[in-house]
N, C-alpha and C. Protein backbone atom coordinates (compact mmCIF):
# COMPACT_ATOMS: atom_id res chain seq x y z
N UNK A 1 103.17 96.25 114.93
CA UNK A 1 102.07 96.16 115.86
C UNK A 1 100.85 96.92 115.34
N UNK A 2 101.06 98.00 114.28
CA UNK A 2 100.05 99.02 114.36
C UNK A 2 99.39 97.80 113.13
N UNK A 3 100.23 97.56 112.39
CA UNK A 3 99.75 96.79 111.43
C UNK A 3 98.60 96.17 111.67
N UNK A 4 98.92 94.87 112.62
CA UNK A 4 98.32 93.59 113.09
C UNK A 4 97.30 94.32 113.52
N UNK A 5 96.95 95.47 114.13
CA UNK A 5 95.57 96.18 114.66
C UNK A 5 94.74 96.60 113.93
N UNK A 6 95.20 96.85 112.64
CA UNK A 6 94.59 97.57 111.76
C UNK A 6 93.62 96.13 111.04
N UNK A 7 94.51 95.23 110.83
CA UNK A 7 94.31 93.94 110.09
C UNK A 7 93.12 92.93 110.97
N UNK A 8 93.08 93.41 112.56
CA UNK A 8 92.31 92.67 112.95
C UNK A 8 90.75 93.56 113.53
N UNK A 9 91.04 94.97 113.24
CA UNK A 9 90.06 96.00 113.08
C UNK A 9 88.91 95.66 111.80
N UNK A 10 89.97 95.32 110.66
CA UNK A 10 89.46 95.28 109.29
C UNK A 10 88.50 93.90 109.01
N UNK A 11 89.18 92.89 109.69
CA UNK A 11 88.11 91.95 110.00
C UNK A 11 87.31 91.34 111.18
N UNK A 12 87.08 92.24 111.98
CA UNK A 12 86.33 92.54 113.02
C UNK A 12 84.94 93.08 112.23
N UNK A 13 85.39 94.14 111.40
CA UNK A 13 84.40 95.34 110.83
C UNK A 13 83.67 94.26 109.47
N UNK A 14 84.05 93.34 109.00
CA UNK A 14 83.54 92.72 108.37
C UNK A 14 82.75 91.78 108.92
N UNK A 15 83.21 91.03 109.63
CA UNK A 15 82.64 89.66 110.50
C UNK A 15 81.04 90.63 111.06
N UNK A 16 81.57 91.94 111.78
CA UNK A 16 80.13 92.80 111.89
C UNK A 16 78.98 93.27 110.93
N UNK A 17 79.70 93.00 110.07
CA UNK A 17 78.91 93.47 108.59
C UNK A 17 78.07 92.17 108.28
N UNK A 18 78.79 90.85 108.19
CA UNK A 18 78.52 89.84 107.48
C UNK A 18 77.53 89.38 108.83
N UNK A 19 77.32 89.62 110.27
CA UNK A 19 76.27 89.76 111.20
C UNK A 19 74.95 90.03 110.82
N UNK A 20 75.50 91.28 110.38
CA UNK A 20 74.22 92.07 110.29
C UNK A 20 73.45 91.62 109.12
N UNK A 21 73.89 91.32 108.23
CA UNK A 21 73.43 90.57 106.64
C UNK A 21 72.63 89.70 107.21
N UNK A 22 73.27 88.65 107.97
CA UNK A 22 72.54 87.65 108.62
C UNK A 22 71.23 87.71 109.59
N UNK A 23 71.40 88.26 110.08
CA UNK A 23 70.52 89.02 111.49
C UNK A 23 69.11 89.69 110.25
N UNK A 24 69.65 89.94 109.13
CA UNK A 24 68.13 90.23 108.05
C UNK A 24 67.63 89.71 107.31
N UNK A 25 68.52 88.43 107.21
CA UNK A 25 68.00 87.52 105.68
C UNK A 25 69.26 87.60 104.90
N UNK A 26 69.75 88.08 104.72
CA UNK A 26 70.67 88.15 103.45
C UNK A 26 72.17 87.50 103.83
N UNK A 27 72.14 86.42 104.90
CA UNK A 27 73.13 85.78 105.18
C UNK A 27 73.37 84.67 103.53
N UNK A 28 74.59 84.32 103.02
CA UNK A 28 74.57 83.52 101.70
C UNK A 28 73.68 83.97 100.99
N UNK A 29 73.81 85.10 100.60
CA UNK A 29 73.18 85.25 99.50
C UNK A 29 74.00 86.56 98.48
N UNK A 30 73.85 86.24 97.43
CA UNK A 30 74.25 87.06 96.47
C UNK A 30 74.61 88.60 97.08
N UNK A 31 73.36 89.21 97.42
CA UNK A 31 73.54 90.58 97.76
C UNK A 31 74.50 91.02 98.83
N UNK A 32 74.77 89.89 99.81
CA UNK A 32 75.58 90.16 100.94
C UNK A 32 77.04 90.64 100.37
N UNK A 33 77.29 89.98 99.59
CA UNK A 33 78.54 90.74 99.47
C UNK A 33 78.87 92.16 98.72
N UNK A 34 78.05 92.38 97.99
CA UNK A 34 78.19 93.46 97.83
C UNK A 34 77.35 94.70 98.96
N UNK A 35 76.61 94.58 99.65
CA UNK A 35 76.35 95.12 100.65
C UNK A 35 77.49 95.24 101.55
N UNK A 36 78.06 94.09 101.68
CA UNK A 36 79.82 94.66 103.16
C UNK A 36 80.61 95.42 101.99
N UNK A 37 80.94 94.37 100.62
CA UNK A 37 81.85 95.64 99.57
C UNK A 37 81.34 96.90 99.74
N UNK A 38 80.34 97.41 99.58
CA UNK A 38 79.91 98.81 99.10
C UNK A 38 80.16 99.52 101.04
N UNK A 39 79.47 98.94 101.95
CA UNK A 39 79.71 99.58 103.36
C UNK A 39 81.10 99.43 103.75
N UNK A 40 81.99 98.43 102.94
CA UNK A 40 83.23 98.83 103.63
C UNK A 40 84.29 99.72 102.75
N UNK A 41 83.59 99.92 101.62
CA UNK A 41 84.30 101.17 100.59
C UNK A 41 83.81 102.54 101.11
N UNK A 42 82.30 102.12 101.15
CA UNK A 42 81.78 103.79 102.10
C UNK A 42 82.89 104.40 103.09
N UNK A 43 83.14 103.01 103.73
CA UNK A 43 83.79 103.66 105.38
C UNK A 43 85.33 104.07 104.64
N UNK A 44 85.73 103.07 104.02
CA UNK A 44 87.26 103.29 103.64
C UNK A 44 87.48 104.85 102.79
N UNK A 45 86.42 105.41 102.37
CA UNK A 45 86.77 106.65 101.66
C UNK A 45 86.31 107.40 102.07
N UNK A 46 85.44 107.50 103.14
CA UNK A 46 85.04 108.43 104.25
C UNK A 46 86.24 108.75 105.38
N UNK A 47 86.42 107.75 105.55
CA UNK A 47 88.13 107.82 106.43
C UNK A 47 89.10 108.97 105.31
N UNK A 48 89.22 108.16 104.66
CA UNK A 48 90.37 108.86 103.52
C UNK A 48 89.84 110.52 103.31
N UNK A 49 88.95 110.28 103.30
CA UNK A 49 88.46 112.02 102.68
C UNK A 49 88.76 112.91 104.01
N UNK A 50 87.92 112.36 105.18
CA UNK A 50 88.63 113.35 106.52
C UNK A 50 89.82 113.31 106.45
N UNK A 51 90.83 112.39 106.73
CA UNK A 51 91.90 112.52 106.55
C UNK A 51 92.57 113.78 105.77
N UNK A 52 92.32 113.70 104.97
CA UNK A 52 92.68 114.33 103.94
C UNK A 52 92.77 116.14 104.00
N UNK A 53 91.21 115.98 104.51
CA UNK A 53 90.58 117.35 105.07
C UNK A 53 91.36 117.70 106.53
N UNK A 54 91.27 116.77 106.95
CA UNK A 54 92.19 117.21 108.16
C UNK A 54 93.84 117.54 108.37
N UNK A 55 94.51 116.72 107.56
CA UNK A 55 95.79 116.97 106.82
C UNK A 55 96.02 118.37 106.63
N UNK A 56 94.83 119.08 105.56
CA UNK A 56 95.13 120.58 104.88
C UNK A 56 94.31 121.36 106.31
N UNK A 57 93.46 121.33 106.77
CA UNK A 57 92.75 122.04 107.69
C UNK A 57 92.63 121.64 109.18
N UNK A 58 94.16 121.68 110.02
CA UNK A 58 93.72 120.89 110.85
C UNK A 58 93.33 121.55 112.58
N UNK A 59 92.05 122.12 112.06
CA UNK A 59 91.50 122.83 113.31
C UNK A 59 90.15 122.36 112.71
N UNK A 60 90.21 121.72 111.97
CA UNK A 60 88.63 121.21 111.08
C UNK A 60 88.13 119.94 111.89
N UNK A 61 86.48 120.24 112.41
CA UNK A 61 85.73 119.72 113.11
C UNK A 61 84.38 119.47 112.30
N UNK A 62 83.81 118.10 112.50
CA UNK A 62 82.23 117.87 112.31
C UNK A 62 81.54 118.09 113.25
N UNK A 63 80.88 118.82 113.66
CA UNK A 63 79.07 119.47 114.08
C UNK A 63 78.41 118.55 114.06
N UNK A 64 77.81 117.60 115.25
CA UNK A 64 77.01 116.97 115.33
C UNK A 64 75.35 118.04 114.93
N UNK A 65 74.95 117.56 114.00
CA UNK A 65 73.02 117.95 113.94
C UNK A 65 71.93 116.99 114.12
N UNK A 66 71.21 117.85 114.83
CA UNK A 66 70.49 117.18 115.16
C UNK A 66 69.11 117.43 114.18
């Protein structure tokens, strides 16, 4: 179950990506894909890195600034 959530999270978060491409011009076009590649590697190793941090430190919080 956790699976299938994750799998339909993952292309949810794309279909939103490949929106937004569209919504600026860059629907079919070359750059779009590497624009969702690169924003969905951002997110995927931003996840991983808290994780990670949170794993070894886990009273560890981000500080919203303003």
């Amino acid at each position: 179950m956790e699976t299938q959530n994750f799998i339909n999270k993952t292309k949810d978060l794309i279909d939103d990506l490949k929106g937004v491409c569209a919504k600026y011009g860059l629907g079919n076009d070359g750059n779009e894909f590497k624009i969702i590649t690169q924003s969905f590697l951002y997110k995927f190793m931003n996840d991983k890195f808290f994780y990670e941090v949170r794993k070894k430190y886990p009273k560890f919080s981000i500080k919203e600034t303003k």
